[in-house]
C-alpha atoms as a PDB file:
ATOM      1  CA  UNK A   1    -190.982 -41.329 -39.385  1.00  0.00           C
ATOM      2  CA  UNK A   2    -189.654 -44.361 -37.816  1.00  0.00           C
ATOM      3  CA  UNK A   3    -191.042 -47.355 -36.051  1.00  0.00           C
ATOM      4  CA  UNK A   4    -192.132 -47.433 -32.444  1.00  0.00           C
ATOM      5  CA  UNK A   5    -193.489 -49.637 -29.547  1.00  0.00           C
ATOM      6  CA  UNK A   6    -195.820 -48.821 -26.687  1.00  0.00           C
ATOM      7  CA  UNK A   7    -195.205 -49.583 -23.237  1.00  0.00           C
ATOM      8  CA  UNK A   8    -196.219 -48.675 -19.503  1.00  0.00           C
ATOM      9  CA  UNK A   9    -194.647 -46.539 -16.919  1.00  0.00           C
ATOM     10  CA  UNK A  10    -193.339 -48.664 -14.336  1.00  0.00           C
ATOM     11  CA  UNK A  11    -191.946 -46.087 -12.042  1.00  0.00           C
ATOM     12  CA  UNK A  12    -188.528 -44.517 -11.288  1.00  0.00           C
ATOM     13  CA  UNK A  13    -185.885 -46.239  -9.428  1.00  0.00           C
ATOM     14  CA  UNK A  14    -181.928 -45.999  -9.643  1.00  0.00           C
ATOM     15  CA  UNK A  15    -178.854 -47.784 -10.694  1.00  0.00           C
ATOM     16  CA  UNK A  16    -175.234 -47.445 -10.070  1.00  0.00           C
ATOM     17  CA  UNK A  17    -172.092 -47.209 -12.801  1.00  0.00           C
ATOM     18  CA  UNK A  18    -169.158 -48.678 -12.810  1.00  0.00           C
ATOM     19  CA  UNK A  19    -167.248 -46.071 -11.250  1.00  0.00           C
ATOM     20  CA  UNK A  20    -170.261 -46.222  -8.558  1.00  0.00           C
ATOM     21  CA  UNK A  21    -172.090 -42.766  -9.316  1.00  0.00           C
ATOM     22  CA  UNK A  22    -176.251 -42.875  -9.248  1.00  0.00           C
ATOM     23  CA  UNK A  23    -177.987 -42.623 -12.553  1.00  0.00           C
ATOM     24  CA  UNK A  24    -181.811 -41.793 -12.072  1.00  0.00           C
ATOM     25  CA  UNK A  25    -183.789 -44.342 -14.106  1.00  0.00           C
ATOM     26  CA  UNK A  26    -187.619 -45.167 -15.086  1.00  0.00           C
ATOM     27  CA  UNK A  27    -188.730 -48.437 -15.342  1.00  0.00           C
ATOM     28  CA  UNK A  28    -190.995 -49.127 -19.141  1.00  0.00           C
ATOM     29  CA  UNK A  29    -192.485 -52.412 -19.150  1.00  0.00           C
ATOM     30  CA  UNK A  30    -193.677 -53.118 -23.104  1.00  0.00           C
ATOM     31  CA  UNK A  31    -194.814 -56.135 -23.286  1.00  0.00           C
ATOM     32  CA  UNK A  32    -195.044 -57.127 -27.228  1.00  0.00           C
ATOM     33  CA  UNK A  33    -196.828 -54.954 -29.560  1.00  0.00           C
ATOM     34  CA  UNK A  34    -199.172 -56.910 -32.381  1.00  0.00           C
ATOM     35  CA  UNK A  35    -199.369 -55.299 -36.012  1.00  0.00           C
ATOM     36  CA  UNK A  36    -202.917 -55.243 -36.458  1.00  0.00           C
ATOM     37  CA  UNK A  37    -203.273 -53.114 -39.926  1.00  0.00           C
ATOM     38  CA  UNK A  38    -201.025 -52.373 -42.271  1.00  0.00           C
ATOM     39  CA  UNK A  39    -201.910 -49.002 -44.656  1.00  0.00           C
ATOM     40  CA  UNK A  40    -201.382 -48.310 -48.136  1.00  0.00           C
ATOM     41  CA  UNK A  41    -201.080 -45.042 -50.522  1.00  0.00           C
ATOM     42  CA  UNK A  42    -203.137 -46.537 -52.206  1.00  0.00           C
ATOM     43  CA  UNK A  43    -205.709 -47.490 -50.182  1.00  0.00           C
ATOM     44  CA  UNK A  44    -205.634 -45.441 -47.012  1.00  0.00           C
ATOM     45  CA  UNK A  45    -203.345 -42.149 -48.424  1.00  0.00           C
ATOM     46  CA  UNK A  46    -200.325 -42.632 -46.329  1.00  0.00           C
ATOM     47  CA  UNK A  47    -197.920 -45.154 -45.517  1.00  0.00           C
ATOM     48  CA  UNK A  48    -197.980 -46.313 -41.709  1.00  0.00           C
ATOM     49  CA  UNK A  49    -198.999 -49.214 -39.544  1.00  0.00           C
ATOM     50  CA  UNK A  50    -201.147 -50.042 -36.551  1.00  0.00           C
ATOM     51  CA  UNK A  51    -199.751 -51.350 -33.370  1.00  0.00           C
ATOM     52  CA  UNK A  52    -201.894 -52.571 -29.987  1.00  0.00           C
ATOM     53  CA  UNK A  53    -200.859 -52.665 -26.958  1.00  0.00           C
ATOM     54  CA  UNK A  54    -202.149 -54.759 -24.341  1.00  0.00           C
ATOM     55  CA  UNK A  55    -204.997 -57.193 -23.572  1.00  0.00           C
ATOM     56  CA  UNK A  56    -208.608 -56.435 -23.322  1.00  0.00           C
ATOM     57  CA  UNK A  57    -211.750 -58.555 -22.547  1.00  0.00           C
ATOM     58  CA  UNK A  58    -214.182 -59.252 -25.556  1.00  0.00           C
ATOM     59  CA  UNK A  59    -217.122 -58.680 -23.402  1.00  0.00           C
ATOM     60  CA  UNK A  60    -215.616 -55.018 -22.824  1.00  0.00           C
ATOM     61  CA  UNK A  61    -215.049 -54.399 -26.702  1.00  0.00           C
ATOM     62  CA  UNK A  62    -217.505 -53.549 -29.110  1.00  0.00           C
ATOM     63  CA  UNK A  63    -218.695 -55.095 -32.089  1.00  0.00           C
ATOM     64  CA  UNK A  64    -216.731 -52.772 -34.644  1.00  0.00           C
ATOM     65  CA  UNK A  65    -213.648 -53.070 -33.355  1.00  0.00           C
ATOM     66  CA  UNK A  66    -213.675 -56.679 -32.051  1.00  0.00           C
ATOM     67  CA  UNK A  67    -214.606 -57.523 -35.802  1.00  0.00           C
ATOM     68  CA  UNK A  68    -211.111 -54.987 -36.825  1.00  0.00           C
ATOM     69  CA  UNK A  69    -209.007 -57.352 -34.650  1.00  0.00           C
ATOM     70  CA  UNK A  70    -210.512 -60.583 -35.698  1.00  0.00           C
ATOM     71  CA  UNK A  71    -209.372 -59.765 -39.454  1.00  0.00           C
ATOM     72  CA  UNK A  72    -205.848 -59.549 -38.102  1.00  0.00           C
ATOM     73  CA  UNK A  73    -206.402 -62.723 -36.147  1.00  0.00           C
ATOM     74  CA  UNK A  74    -205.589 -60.686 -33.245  1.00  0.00           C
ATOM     75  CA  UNK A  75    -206.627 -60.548 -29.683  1.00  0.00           C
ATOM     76  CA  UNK A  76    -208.313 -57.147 -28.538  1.00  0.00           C
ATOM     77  CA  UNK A  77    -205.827 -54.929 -26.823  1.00  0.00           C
ATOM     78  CA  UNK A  78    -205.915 -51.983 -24.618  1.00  0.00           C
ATOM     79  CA  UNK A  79    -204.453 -49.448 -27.169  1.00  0.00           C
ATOM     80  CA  UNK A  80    -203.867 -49.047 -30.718  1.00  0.00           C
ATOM     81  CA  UNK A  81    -201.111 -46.373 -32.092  1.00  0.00           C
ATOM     82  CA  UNK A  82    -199.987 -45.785 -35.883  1.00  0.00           C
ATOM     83  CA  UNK A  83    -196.396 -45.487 -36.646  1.00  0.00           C
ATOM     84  CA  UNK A  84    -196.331 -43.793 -40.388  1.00  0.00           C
ATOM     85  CA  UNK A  85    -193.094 -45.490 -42.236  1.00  0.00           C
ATOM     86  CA  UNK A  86    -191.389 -45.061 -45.702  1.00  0.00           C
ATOM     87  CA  UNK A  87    -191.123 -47.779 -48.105  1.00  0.00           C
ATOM     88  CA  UNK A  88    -187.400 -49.074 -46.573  1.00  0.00           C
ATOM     89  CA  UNK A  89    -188.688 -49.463 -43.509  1.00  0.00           C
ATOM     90  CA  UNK A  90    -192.452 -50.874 -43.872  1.00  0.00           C
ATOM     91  CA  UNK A  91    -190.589 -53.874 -45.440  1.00  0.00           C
ATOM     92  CA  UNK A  92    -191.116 -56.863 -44.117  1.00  0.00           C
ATOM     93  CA  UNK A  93    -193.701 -55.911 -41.733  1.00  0.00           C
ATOM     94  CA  UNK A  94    -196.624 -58.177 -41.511  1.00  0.00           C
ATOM     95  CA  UNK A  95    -200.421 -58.426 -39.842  1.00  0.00           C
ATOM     96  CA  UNK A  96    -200.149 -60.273 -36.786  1.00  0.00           C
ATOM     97  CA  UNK A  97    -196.081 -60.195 -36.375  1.00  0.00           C
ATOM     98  CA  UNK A  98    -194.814 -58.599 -32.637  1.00  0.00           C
ATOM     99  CA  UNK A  99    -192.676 -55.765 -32.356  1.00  0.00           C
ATOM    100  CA  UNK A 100    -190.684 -56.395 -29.060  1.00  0.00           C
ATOM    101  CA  UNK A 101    -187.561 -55.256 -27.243  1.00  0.00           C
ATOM    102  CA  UNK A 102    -185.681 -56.233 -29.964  1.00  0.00           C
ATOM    103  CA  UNK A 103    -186.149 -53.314 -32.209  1.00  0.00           C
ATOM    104  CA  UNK A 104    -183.864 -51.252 -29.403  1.00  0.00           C
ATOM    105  CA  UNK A 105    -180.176 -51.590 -28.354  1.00  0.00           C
ATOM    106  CA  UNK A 106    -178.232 -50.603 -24.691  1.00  0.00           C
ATOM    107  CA  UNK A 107    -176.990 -47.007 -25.551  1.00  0.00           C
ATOM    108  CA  UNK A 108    -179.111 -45.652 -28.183  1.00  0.00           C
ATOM    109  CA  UNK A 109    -180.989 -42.625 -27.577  1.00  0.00           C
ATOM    110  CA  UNK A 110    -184.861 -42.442 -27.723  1.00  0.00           C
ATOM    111  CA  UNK A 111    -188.193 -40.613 -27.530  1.00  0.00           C
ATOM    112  CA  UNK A 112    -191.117 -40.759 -25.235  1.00  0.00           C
ATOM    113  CA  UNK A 113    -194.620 -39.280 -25.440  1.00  0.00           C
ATOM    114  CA  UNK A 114    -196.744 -39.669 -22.911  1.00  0.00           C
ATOM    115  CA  UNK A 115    -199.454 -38.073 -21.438  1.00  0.00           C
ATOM    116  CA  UNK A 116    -198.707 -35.653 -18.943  1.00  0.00           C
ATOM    117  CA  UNK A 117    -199.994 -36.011 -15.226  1.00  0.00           C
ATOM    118  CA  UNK A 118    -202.995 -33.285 -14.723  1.00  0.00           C
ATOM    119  CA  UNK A 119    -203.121 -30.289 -12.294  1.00  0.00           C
ATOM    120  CA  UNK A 120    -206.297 -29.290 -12.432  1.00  0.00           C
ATOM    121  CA  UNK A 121    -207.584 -25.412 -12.580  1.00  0.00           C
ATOM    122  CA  UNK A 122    -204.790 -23.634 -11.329  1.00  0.00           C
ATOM    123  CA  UNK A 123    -203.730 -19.507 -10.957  1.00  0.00           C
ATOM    124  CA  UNK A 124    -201.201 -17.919 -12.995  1.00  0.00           C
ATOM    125  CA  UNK A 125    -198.405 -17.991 -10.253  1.00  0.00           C
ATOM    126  CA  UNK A 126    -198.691 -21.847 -11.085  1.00  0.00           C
ATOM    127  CA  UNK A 127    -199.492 -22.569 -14.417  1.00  0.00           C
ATOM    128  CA  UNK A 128    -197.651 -19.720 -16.054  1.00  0.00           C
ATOM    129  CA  UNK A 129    -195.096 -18.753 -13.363  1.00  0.00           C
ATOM    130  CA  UNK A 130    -196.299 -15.091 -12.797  1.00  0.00           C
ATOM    131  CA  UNK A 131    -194.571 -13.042 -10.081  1.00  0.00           C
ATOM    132  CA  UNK A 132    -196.332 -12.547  -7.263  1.00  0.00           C
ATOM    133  CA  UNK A 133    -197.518  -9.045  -6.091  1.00  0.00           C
ATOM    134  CA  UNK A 134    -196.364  -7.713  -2.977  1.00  0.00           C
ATOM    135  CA  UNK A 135    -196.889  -8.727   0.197  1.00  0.00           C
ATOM    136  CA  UNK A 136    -197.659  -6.185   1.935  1.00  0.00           C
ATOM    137  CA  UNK A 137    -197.665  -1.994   1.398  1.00  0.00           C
ATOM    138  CA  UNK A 138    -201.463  -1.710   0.629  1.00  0.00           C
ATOM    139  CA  UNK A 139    -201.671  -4.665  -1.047  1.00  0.00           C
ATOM    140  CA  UNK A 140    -204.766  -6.939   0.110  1.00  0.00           C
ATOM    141  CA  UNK A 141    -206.416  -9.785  -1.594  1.00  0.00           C
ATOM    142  CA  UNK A 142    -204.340  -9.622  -4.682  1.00  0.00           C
ATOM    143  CA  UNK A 143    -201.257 -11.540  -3.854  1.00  0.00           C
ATOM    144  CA  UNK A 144    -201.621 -14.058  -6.761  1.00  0.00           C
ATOM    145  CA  UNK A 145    -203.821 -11.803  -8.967  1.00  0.00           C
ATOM    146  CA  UNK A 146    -203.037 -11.848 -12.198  1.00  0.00           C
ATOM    147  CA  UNK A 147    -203.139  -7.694 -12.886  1.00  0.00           C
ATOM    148  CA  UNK A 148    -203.986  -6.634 -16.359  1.00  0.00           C
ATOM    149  CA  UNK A 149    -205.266  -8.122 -18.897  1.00  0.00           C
ATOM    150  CA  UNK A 150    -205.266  -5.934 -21.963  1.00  0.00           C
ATOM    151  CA  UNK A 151    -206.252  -2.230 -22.720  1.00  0.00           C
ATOM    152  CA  UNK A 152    -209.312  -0.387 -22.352  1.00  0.00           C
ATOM    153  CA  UNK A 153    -211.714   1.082 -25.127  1.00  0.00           C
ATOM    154  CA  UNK A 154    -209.405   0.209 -27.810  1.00  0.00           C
ATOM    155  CA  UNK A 155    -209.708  -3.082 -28.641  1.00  0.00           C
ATOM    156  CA  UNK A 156    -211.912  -3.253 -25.832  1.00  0.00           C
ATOM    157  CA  UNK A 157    -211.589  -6.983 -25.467  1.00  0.00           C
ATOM    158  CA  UNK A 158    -208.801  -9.661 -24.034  1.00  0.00           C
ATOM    159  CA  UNK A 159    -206.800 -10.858 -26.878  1.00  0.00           C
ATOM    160  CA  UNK A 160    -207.322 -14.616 -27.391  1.00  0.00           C
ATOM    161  CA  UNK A 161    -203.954 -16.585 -26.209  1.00  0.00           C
ATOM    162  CA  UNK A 162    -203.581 -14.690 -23.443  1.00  0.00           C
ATOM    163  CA  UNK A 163    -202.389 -16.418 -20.343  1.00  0.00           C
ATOM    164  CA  UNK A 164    -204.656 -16.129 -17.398  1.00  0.00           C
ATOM    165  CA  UNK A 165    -205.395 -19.166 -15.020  1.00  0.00           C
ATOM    166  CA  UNK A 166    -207.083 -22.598 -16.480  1.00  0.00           C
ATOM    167  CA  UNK A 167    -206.513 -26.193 -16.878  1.00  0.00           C
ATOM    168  CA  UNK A 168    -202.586 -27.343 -15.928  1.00  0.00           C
ATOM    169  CA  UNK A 169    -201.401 -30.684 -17.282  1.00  0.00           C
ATOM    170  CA  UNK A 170    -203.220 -33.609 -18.761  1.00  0.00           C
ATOM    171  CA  UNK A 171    -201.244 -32.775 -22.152  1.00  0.00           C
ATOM    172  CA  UNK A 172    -199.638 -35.297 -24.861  1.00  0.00           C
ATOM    173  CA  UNK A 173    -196.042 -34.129 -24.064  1.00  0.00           C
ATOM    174  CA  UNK A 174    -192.765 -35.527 -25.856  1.00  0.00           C
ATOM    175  CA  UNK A 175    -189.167 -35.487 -23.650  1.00  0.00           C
ATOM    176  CA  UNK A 176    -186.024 -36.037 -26.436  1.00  0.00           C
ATOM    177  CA  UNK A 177    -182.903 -37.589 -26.606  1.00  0.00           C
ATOM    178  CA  UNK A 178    -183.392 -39.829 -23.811  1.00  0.00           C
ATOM    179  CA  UNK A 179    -180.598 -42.535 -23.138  1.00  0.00           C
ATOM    180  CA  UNK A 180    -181.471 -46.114 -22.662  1.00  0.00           C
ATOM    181  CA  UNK A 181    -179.440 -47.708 -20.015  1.00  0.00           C
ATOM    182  CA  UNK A 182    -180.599 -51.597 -19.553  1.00  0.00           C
ATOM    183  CA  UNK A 183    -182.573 -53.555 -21.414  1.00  0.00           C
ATOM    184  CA  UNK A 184    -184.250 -56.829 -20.024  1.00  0.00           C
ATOM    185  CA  UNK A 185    -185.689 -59.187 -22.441  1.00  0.00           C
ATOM    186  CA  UNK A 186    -186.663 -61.312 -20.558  1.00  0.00           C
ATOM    187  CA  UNK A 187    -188.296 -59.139 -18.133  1.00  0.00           C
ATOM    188  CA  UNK A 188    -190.239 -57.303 -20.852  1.00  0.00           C
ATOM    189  CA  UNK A 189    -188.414 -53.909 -19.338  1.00  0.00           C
ATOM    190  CA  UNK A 190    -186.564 -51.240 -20.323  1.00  0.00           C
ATOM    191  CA  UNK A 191    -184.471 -49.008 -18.142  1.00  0.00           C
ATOM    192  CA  UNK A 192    -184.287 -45.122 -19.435  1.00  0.00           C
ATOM    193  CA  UNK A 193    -182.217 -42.651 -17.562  1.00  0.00           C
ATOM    194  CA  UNK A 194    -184.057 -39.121 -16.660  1.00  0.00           C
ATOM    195  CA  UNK A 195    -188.339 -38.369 -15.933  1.00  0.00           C
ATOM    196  CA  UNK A 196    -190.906 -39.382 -18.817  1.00  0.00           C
ATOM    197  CA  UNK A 197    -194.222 -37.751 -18.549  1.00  0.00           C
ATOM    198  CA  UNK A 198    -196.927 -39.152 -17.172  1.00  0.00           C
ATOM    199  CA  UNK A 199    -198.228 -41.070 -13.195  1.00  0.00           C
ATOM    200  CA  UNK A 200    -196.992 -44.642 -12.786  1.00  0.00           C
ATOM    201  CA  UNK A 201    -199.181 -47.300 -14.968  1.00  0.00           C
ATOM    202  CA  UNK A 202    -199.700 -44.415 -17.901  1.00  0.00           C
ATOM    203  CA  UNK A 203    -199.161 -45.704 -21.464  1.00  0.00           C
ATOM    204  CA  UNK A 204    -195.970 -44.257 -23.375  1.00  0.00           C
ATOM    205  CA  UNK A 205    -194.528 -44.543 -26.445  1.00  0.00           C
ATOM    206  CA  UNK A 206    -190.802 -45.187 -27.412  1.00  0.00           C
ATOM    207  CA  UNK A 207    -189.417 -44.319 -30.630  1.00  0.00           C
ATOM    208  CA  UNK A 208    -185.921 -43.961 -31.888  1.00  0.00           C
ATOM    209  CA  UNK A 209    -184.870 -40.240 -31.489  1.00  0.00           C
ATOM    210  CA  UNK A 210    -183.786 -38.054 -35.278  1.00  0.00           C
ATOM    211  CA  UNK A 211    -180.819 -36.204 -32.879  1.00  0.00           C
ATOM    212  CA  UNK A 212    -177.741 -36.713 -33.833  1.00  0.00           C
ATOM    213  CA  UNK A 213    -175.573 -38.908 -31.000  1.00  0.00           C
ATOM    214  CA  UNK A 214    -172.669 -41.005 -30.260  1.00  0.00           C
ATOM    215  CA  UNK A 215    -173.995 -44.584 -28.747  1.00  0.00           C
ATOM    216  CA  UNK A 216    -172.272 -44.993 -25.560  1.00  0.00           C
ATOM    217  CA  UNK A 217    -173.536 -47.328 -23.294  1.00  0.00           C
ATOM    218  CA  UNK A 218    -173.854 -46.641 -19.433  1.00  0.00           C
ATOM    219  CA  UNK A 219    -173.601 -49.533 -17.842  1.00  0.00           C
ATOM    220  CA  UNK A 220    -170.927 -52.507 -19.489  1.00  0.00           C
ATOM    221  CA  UNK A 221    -171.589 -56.088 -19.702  1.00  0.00           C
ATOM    222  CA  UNK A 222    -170.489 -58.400 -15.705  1.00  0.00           C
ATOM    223  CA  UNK A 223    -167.779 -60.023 -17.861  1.00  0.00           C
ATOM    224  CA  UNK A 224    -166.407 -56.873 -18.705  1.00  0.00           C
ATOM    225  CA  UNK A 225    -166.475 -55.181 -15.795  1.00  0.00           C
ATOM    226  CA  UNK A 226    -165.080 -57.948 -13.924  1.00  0.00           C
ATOM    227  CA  UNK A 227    -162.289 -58.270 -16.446  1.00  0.00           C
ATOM    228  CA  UNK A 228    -161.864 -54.246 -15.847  1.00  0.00           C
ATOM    229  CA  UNK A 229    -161.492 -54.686 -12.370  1.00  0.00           C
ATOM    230  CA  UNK A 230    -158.981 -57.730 -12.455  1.00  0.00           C
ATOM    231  CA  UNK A 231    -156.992 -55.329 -14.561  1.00  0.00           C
ATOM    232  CA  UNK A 232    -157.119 -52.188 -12.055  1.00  0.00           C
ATOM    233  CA  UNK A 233    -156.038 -54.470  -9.186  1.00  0.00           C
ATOM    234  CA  UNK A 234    -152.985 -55.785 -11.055  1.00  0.00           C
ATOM    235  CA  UNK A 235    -151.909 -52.099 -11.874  1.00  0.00           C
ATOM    236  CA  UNK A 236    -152.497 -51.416  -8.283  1.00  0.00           C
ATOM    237  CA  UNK A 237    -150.426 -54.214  -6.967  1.00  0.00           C
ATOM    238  CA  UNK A 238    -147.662 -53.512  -8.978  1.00  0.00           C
ATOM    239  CA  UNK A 239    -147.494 -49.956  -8.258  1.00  0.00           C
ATOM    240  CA  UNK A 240    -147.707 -50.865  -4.567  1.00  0.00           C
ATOM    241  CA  UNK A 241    -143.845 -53.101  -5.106  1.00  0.00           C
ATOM    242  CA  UNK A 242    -142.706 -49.945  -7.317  1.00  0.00           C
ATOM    243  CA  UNK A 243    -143.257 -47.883  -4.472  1.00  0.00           C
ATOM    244  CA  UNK A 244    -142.306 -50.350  -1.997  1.00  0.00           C
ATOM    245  CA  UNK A 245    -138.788 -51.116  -3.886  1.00  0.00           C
ATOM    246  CA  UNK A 246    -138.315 -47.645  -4.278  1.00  0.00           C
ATOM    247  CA  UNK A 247    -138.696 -47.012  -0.537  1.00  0.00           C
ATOM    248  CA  UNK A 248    -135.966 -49.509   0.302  1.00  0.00           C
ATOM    249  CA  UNK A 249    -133.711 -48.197  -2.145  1.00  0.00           C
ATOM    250  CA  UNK A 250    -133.706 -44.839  -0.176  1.00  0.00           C
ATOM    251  CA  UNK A 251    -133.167 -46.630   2.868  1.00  0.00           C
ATOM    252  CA  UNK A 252    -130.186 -48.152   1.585  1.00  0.00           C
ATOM    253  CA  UNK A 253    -128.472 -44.652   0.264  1.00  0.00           C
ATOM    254  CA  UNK A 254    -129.195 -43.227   3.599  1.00  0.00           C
ATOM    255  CA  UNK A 255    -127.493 -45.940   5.281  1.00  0.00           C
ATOM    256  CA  UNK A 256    -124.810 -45.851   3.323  1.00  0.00           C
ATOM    257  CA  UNK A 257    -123.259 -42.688   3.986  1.00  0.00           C
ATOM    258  CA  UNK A 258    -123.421 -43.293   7.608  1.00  0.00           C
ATOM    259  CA  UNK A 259    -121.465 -46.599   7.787  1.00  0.00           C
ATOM    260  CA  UNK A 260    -118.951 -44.752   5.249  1.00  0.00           C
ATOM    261  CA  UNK A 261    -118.378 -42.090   8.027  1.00  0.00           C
ATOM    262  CA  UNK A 262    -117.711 -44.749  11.050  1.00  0.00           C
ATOM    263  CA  UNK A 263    -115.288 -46.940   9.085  1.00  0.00           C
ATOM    264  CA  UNK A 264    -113.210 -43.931   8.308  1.00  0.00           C
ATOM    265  CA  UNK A 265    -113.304 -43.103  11.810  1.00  0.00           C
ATOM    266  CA  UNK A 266    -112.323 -46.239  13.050  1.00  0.00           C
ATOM    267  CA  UNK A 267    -109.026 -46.003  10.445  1.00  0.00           C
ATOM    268  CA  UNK A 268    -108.121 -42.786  11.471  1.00  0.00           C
ATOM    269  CA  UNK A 269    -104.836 -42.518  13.949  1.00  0.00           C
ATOM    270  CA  UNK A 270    -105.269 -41.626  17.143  1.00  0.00           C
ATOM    271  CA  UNK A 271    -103.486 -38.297  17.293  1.00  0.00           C
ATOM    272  CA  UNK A 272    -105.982 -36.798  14.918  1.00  0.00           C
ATOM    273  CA  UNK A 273    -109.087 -38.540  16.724  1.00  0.00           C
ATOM    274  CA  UNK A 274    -107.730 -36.360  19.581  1.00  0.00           C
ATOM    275  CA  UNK A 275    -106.874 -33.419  18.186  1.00  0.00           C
ATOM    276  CA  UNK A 276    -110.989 -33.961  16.980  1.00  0.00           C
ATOM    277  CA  UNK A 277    -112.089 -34.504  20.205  1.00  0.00           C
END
């Protein structure tokens, strides 16, 4: 139970950290949601409230529902959702107030249904991930056959459930615990790192995910990172004179002991530089 918005795949794309590595994003643009109909206990049986999404032609809308938006002084959208809420958070909720962006921060972790792309009829290689028979030894025609399918006399029927080959996709699916990485207000888009269900242009909807998590955010503000960067460059620079001082330094005891050696050479007497030689 927790308050949602609806948006519309954009696509996947990609974006880079700031220690340069690739995070796979999609794209969500959710433009703002209208409250259209708030319900009740009383009234209705449950708490919750209705959201659309979009922006539809009267002339394509029929009477009944056209009338429904009208008594929330709102124009006819494309989809309407219900997001059931508890008394805390129904407060302040209104007919005819927006739900945007807003209601989402960089870093927080999220949940997205959306409607999965569809397959069509497909075998049970595919849709259930059978093994396939074999190849060869005998076998002909019955590569990607199923095999059996139940017993014989007794029950003397397939079991309902059983997995054989049918529809694949075109399913209301939900992926968890999804990171969001940018947000652009502006824009009207939200970046989300991983896959969501669904093609390009299919509706989703975002809601604030009951895992447990630590908000981290992925990408850090330009000030930040430039201030980050400015500080890694100093620290580089001065370890590059450390090293650089210490280098001389070494150079200088080598030399040393070298120029020690001739000047006692040159002070020696002569007898004893021959009796060397």
């Amino acid at each position: 139970m927790s308050l949602g918005i609806i948006g519309q795949k954009a696509g996947m794309t990609r974006v880079f950290d700031n220690s340069g590595v690739s995070v796979p994003v999609t794209a969500i643009n959710v433009s703002p949601n209208t409250i259209t109909q708030i319900k009740t206990l009383e009234k209705d049986g449950y708490q919750a409230i209705q959201v659309s999404f979009g922006q539809k032609k009267e002339s394509r809308t029929n009477k009944a529902v056209l009338g429904h938006y009208k008594k929330a002084s709102a124009t006819p959208g494309k989809v309407l959702t219900e997001f059931r809420l508890n008394d805390k958070e129904i407060e302040g909720l209104e007919i005819g107030k927006s739900i945007n962006l807003n209601l989402f921060k960089e870093g927080e972790h999220v949940d997205i249904t959306g409607t999965t792309i569809g397959k069509g009829f497909q075998g049970g290689v595919k849709r259930h991930h059978f093994t396939m028979q074999d190849a060869t030894h005998g076998n002909s025609l019955s590569h990607r056959a199923l095999g059996s399918t139940g017993q014989c006399q007794d029950p003397g029927r397939v079991f309902k459930g059983k997995k054989m080959a049918g529809q694949l996709g075109n399913v209301k699916n939900t992926i968890q615990n999804l990171v969001i990485v940018k947000i652009f207000t502006e824009d009207n888009i939200i970046l989300v790192k991983g896959s969501i269900p669904g093609h390009d242009g299919s509706n989703v909807i975002i809601k604030h995910t009951q895992k447990k998590y630590t908000l981290k955010e992925i990408l850090t503000k330009d000030g930040e990172l430039q201030e980050e960067t400015k500080e890694v460059k100093k620290s580089a620079k001065k370890e590059a004179k450390e090293a650089k001082e210490e280098a001389k330094e070494v150079k200088e005891e080598v030399k040393e002991p070298t120029e020690t050696k001739q000047t006692t050479e040159k002070n020696l007497p002569d007898s004893e530089k021959k009796d060397k030689e």
